[in-house]
PDB file of N, CA and C in Angstrom:
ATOM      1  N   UNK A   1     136.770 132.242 137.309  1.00  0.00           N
ATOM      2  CA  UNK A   1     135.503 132.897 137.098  1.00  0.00           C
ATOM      3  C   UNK A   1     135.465 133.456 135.670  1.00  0.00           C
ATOM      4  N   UNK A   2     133.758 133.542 135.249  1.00  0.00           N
ATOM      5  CA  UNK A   2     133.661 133.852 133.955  1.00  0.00           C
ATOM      6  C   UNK A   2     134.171 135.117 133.768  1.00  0.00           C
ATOM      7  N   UNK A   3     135.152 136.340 133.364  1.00  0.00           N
ATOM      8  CA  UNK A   3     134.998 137.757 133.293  1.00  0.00           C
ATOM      9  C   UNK A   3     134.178 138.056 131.867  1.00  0.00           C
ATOM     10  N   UNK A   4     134.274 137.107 130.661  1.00  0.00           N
ATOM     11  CA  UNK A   4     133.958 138.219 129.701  1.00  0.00           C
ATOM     12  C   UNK A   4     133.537 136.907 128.209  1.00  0.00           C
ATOM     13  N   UNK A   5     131.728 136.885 127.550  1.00  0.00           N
ATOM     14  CA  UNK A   5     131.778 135.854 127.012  1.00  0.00           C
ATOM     15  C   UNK A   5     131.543 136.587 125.758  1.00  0.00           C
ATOM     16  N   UNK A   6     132.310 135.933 124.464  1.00  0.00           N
ATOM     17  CA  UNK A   6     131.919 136.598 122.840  1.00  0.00           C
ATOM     18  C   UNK A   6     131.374 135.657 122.092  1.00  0.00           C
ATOM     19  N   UNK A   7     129.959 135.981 121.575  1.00  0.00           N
ATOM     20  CA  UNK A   7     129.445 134.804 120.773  1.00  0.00           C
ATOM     21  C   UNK A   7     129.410 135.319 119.490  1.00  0.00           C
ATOM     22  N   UNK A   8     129.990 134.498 118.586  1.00  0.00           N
ATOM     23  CA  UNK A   8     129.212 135.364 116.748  1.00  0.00           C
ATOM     24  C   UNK A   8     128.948 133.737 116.141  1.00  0.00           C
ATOM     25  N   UNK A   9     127.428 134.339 115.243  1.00  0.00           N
ATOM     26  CA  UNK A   9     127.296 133.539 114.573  1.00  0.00           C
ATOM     27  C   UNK A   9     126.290 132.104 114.960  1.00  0.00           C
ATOM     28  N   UNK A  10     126.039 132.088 116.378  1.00  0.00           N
ATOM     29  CA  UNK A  10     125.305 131.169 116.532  1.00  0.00           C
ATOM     30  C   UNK A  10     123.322 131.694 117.121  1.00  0.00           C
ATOM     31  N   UNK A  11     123.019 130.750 116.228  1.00  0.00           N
ATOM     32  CA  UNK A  11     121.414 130.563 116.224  1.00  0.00           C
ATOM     33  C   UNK A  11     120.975 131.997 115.624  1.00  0.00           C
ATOM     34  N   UNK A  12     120.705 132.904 116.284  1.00  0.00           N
ATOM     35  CA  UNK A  12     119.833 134.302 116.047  1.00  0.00           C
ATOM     36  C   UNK A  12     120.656 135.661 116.240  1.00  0.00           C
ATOM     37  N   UNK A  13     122.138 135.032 117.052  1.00  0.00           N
ATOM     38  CA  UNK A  13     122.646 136.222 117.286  1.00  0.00           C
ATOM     39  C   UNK A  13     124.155 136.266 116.370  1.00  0.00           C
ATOM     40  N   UNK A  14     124.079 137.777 115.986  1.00  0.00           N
ATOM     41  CA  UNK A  14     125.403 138.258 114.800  1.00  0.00           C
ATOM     42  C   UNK A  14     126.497 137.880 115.875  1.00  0.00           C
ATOM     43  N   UNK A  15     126.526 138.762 116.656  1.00  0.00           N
ATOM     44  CA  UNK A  15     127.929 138.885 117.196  1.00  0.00           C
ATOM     45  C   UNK A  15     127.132 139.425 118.834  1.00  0.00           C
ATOM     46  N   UNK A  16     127.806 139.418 119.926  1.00  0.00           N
ATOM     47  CA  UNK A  16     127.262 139.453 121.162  1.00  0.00           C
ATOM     48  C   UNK A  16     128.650 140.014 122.336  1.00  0.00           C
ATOM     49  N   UNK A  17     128.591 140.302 123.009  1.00  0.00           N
ATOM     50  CA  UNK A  17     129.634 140.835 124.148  1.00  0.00           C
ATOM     51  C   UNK A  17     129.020 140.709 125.443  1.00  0.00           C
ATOM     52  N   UNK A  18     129.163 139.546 126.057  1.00  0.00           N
ATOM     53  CA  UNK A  18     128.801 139.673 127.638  1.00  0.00           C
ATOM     54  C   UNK A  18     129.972 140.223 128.535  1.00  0.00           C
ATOM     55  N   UNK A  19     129.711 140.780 129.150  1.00  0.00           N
ATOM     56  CA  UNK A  19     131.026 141.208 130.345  1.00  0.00           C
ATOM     57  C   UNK A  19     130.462 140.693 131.793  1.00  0.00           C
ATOM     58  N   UNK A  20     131.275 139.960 132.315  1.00  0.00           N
ATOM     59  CA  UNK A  20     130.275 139.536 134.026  1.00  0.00           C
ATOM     60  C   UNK A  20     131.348 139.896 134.994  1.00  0.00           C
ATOM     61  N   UNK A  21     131.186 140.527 136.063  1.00  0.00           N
ATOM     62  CA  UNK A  21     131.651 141.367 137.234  1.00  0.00           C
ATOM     63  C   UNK A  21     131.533 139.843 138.461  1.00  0.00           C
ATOM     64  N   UNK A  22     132.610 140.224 139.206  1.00  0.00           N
ATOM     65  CA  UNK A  22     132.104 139.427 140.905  1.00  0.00           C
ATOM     66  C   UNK A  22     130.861 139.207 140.993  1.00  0.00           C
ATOM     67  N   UNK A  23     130.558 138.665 141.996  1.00  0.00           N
ATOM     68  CA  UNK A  23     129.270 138.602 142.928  1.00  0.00           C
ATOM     69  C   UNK A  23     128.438 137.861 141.726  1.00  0.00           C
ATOM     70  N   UNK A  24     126.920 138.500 141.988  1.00  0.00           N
ATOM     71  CA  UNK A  24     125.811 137.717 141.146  1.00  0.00           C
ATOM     72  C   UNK A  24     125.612 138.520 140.250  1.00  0.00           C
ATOM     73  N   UNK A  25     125.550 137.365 138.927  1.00  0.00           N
ATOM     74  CA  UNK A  25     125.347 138.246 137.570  1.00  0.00           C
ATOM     75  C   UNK A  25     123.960 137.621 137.282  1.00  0.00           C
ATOM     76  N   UNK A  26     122.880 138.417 136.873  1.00  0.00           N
ATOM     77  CA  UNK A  26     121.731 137.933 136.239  1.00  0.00           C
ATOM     78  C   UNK A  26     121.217 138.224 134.935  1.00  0.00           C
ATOM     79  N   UNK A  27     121.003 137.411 134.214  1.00  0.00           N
ATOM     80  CA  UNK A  27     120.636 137.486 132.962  1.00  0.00           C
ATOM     81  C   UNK A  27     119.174 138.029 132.735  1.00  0.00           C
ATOM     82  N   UNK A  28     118.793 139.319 131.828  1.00  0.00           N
ATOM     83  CA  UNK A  28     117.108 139.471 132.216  1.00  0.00           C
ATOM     84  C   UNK A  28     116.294 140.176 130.936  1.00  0.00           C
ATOM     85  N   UNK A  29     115.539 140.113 130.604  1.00  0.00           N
ATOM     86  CA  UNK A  29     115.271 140.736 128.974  1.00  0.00           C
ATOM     87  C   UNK A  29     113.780 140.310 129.046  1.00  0.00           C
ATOM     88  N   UNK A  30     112.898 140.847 127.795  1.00  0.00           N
ATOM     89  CA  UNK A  30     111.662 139.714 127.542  1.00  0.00           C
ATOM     90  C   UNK A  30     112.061 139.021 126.559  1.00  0.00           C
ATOM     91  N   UNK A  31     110.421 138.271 126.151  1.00  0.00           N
ATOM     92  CA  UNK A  31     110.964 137.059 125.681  1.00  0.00           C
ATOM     93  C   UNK A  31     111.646 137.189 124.558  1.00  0.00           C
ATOM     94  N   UNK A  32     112.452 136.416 124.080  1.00  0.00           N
ATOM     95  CA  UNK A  32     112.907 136.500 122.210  1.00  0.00           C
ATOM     96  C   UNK A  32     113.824 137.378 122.633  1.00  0.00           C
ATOM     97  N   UNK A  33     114.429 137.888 123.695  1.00  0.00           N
ATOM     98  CA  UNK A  33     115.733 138.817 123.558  1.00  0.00           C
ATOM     99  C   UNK A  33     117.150 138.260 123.823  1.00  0.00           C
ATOM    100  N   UNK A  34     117.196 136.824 123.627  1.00  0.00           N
ATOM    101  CA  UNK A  34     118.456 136.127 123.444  1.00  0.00           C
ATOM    102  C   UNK A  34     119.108 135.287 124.603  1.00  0.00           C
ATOM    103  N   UNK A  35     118.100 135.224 125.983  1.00  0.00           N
ATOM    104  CA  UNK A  35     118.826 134.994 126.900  1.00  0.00           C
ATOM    105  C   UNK A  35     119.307 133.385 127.148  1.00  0.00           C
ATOM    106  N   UNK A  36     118.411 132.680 126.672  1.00  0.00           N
ATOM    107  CA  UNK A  36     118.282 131.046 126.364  1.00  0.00           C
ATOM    108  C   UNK A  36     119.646 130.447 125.575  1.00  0.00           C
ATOM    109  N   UNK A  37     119.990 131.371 124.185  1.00  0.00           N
ATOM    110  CA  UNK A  37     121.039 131.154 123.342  1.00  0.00           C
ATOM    111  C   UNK A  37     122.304 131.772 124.254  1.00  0.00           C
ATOM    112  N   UNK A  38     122.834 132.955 125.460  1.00  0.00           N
ATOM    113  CA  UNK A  38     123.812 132.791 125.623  1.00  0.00           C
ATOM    114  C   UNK A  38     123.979 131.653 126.832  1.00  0.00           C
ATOM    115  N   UNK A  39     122.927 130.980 127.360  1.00  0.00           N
ATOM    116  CA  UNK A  39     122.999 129.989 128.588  1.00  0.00           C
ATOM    117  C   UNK A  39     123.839 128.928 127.075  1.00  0.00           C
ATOM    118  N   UNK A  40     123.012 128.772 126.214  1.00  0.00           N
ATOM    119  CA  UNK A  40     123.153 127.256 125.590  1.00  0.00           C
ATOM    120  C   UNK A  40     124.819 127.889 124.809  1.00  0.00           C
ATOM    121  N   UNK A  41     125.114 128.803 124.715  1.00  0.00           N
ATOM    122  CA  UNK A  41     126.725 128.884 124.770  1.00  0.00           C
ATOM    123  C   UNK A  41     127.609 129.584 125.512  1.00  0.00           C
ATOM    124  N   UNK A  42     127.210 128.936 126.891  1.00  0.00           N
ATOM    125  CA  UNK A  42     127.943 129.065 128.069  1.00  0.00           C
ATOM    126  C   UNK A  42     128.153 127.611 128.511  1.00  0.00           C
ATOM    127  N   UNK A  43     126.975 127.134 127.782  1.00  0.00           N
ATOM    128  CA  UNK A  43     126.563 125.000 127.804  1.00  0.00           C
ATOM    129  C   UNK A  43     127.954 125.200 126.894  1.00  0.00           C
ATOM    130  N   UNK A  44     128.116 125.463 125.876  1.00  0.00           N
ATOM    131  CA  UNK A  44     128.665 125.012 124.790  1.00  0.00           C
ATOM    132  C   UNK A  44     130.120 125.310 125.753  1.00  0.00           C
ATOM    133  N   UNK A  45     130.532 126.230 126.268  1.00  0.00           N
ATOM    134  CA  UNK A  45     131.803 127.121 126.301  1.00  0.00           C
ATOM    135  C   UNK A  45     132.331 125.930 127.429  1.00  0.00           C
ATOM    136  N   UNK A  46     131.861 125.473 128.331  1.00  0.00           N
ATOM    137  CA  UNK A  46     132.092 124.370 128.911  1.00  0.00           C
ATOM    138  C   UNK A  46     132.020 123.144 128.540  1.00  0.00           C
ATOM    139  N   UNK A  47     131.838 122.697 127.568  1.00  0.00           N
ATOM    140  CA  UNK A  47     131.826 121.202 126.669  1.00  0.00           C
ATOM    141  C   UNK A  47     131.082 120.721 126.535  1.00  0.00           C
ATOM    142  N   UNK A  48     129.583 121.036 126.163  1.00  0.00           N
ATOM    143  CA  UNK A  48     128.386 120.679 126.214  1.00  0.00           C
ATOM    144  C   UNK A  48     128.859 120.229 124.320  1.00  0.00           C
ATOM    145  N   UNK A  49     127.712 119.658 124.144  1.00  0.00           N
ATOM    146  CA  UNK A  49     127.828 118.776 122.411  1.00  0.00           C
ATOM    147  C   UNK A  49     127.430 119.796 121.758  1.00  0.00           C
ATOM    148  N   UNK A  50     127.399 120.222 120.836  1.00  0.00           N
ATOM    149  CA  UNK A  50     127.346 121.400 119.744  1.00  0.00           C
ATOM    150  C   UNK A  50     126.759 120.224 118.424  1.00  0.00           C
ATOM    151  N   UNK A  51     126.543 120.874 117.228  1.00  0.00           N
ATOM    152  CA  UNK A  51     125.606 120.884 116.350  1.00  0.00           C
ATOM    153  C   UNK A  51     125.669 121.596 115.190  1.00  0.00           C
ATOM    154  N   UNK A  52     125.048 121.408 114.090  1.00  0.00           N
ATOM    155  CA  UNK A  52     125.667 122.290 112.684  1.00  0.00           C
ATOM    156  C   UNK A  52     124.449 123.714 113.430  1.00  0.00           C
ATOM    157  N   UNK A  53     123.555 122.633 113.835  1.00  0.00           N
ATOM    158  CA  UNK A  53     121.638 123.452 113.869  1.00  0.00           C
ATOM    159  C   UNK A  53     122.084 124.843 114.475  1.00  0.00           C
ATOM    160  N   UNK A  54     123.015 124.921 115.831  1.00  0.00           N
ATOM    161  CA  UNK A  54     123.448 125.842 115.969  1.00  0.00           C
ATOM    162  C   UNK A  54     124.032 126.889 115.150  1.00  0.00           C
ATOM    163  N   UNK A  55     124.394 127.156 113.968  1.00  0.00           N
ATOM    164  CA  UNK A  55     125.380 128.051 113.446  1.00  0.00           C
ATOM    165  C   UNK A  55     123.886 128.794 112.739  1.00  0.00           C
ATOM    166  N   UNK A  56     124.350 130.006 112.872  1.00  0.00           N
ATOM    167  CA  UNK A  56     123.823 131.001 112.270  1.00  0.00           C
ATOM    168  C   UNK A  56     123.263 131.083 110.712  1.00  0.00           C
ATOM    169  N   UNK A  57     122.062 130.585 110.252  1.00  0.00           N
ATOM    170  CA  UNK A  57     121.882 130.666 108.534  1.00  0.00           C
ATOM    171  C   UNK A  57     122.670 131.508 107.896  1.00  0.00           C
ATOM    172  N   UNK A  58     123.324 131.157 107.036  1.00  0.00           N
ATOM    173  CA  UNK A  58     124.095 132.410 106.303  1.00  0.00           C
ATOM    174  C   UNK A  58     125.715 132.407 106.345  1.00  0.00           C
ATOM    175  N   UNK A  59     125.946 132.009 108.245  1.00  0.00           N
ATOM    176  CA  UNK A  59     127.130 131.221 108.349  1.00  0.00           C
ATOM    177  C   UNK A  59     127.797 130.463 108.215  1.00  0.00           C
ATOM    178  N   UNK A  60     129.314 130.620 107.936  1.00  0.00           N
ATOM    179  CA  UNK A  60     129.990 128.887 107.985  1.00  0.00           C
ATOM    180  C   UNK A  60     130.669 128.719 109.217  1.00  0.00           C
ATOM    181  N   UNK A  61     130.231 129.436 110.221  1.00  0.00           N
ATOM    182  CA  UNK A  61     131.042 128.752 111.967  1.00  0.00           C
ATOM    183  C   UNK A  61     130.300 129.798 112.488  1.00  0.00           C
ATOM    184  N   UNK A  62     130.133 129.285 113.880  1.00  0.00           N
ATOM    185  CA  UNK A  62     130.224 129.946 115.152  1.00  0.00           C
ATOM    186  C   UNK A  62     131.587 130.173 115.970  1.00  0.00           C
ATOM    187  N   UNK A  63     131.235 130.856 116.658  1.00  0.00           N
ATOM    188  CA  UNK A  63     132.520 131.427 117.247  1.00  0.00           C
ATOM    189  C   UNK A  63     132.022 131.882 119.077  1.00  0.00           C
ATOM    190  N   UNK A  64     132.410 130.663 120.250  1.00  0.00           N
ATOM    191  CA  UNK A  64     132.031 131.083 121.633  1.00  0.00           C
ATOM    192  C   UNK A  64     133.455 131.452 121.812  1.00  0.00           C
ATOM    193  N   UNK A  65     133.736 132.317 122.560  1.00  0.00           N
ATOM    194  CA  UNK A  65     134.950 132.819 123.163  1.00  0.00           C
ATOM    195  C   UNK A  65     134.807 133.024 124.716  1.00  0.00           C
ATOM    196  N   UNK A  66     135.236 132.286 126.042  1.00  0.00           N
ATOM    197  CA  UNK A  66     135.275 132.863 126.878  1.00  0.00           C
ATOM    198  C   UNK A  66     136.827 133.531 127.551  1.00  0.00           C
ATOM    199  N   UNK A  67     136.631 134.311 128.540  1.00  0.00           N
ATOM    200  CA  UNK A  67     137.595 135.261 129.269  1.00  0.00           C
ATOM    201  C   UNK A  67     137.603 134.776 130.643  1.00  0.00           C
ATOM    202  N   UNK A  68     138.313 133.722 131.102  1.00  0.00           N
ATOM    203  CA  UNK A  68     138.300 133.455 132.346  1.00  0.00           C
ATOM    204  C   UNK A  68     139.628 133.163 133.226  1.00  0.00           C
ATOM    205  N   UNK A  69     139.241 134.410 134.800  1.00  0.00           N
ATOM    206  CA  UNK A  69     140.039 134.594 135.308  1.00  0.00           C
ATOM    207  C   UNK A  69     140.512 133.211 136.089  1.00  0.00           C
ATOM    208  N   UNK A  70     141.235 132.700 136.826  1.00  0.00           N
ATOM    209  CA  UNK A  70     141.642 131.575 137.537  1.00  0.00           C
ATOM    210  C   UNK A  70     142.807 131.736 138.039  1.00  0.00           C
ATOM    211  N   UNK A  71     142.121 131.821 139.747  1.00  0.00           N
ATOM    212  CA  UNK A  71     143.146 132.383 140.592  1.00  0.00           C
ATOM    213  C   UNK A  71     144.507 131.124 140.448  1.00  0.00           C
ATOM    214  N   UNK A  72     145.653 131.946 140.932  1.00  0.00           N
ATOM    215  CA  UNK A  72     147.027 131.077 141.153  1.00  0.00           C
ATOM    216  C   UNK A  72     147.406 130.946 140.005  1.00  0.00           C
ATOM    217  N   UNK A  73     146.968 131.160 138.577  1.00  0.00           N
ATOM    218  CA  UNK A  73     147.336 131.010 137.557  1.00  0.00           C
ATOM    219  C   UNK A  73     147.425 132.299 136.732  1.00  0.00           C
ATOM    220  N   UNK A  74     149.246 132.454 136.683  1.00  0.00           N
ATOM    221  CA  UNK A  74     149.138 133.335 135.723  1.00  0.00           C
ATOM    222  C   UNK A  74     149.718 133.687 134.262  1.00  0.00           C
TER     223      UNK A  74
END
């Protein structure tokens, strides 16, 4: 399971900190408050195709980081 996602640098957002708990996590904001860009690097964080278009103007990389727990493995 996902515990904890860090994005910097891609599309609109500097730097970002998701933390996700058990059970159901829901993503919720209005519009233009980022929620589209952490789905499309949660796409990314699982092996979805990536892109320069993604990186942040100004940047030279993005940076997805996930934190995931996985039972039996330690």
């Amino acid at each position: 399971m996902l515990q904890n996602l860090h994005v910097k640098n891609l599309a609109l957002i500097d730097e970002a900190e998701v933390d996700f708990s058990g059970g159901l996590n829901i993503l919720t904001g209005e519009t233009g408050a980022g929620k589209s860009i952490i789905i499309d690097a949660l796409g990314l964080l699982s092996g979805g195709r990536g892109s320069v278009d993604f990186i942040r103007k100004g940047a030279n990389k993005a940076v997805i980081q996930g934190l995931f727990d996985v039972p039996g493995v330690s």
